[in-house]
C-alpha atoms as a PDB file:
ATOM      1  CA  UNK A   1      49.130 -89.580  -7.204  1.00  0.00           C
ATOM      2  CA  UNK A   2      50.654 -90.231 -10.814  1.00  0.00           C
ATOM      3  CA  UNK A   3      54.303 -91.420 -10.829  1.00  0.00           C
ATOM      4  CA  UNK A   4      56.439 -90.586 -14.277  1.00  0.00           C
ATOM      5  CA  UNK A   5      57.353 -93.668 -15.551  1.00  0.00           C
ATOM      6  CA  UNK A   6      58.943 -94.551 -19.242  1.00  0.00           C
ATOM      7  CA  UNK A   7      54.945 -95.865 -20.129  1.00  0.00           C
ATOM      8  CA  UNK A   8      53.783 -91.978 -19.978  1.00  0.00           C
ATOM      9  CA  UNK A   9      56.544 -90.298 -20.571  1.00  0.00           C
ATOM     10  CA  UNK A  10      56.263 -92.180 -24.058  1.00  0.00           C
ATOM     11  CA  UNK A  11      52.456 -91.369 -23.931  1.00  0.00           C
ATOM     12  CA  UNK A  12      53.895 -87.586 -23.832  1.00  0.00           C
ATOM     13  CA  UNK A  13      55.984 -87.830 -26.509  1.00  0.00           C
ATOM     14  CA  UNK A  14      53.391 -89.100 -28.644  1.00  0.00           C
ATOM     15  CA  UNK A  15      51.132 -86.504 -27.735  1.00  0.00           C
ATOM     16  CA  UNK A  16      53.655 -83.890 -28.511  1.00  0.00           C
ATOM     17  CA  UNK A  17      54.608 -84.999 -31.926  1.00  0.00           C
ATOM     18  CA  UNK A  18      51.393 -85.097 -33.186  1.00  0.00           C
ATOM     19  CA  UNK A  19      50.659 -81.962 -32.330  1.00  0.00           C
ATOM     20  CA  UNK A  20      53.578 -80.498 -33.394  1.00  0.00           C
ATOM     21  CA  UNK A  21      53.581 -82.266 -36.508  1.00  0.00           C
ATOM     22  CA  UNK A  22      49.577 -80.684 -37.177  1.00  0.00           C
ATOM     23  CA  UNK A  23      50.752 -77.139 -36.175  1.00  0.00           C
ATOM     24  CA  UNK A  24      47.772 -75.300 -35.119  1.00  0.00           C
ATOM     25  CA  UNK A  25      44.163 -76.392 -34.652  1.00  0.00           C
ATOM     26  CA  UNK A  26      40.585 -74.585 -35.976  1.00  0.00           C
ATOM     27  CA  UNK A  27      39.111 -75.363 -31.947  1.00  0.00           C
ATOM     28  CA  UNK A  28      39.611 -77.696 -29.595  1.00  0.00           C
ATOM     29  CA  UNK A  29      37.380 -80.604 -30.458  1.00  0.00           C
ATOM     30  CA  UNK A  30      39.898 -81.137 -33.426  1.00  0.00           C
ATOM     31  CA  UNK A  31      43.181 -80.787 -30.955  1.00  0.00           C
ATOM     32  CA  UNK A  32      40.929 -83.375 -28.489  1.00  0.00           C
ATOM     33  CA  UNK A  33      40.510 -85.770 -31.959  1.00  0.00           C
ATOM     34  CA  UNK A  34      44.729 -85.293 -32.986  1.00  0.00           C
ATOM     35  CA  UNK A  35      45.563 -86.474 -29.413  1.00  0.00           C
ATOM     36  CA  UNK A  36      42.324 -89.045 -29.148  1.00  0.00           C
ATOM     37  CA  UNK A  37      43.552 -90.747 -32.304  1.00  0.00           C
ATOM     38  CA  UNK A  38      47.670 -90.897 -31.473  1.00  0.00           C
ATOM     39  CA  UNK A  39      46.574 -92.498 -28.285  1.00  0.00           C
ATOM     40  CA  UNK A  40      44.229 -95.225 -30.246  1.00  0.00           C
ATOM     41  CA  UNK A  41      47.482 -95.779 -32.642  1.00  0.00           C
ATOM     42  CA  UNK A  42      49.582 -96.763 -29.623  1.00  0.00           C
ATOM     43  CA  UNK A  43      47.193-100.367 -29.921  1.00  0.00           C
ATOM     44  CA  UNK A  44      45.288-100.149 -32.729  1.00  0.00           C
ATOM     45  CA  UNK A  45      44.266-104.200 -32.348  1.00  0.00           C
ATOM     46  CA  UNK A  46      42.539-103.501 -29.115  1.00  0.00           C
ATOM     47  CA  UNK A  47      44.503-106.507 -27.676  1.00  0.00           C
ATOM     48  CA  UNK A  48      45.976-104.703 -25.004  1.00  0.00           C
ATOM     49  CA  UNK A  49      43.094-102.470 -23.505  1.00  0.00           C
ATOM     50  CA  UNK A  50      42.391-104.439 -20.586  1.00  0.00           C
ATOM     51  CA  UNK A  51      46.042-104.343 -19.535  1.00  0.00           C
ATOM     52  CA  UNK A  52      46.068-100.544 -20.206  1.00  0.00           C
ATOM     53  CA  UNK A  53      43.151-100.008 -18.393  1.00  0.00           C
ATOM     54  CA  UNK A  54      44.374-101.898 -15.335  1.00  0.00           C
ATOM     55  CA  UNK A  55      47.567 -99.508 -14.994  1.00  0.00           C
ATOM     56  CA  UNK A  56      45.802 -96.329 -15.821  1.00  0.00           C
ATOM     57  CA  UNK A  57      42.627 -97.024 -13.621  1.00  0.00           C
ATOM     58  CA  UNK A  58      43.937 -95.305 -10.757  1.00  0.00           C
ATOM     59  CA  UNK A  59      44.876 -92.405 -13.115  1.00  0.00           C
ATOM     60  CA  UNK A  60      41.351 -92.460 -14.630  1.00  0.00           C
ATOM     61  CA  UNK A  61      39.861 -91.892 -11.262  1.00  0.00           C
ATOM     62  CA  UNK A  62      41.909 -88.677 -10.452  1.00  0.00           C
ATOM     63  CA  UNK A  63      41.277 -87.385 -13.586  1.00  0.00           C
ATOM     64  CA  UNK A  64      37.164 -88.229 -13.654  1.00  0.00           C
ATOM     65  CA  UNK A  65      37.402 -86.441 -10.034  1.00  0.00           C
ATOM     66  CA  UNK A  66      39.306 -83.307 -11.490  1.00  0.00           C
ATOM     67  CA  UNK A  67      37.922 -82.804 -14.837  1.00  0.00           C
ATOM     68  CA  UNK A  68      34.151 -84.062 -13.484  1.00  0.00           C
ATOM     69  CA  UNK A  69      31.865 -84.026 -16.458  1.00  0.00           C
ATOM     70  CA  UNK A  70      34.915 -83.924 -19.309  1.00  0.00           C
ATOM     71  CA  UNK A  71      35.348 -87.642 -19.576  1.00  0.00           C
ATOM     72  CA  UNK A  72      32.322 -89.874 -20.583  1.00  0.00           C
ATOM     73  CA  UNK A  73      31.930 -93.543 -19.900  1.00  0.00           C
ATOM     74  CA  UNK A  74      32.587 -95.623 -23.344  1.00  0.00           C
ATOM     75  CA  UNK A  75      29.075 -96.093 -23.424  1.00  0.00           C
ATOM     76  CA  UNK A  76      27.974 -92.521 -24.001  1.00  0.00           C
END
């Protein structure tokens, strides 16, 4: 279960701006890339992945179970 808290409602904001601000996209790999890249400029010194990850592992997990085969390991 995912609670709303201030943390993602911020991460929707983001997400919603910078698609608005882009308008429409030519397929979705390109929408994927707008919202890939305004989540990388939340931290863009990498200092604070490992606390990220921490609070959105259980998240992660849902969403790996849902969307199986959508979300690749770093790695790949």
């Amino acid at each position: 279960m995912i609670y709303s808290t201030n943390a993602i409602e911020s991460l929707h904001a983001r997400m919603r701006r910078s698609t608005r601000a882009r308008g429409h996209f030519p397929n979705e790999q390109a929408a994927l890339k707008c919202l890939y890249l305004a989540v990388r400029s939340l931290d863009p010194t990498g200092d604070g992945r490992r606390r990220w990850m921490n609070r959105w592992k259980p998240a992660l997990n849902t969403f790996s179970i849902t969307f199986e085969g959508r979300l690749l390991p770093a790695g790949e």
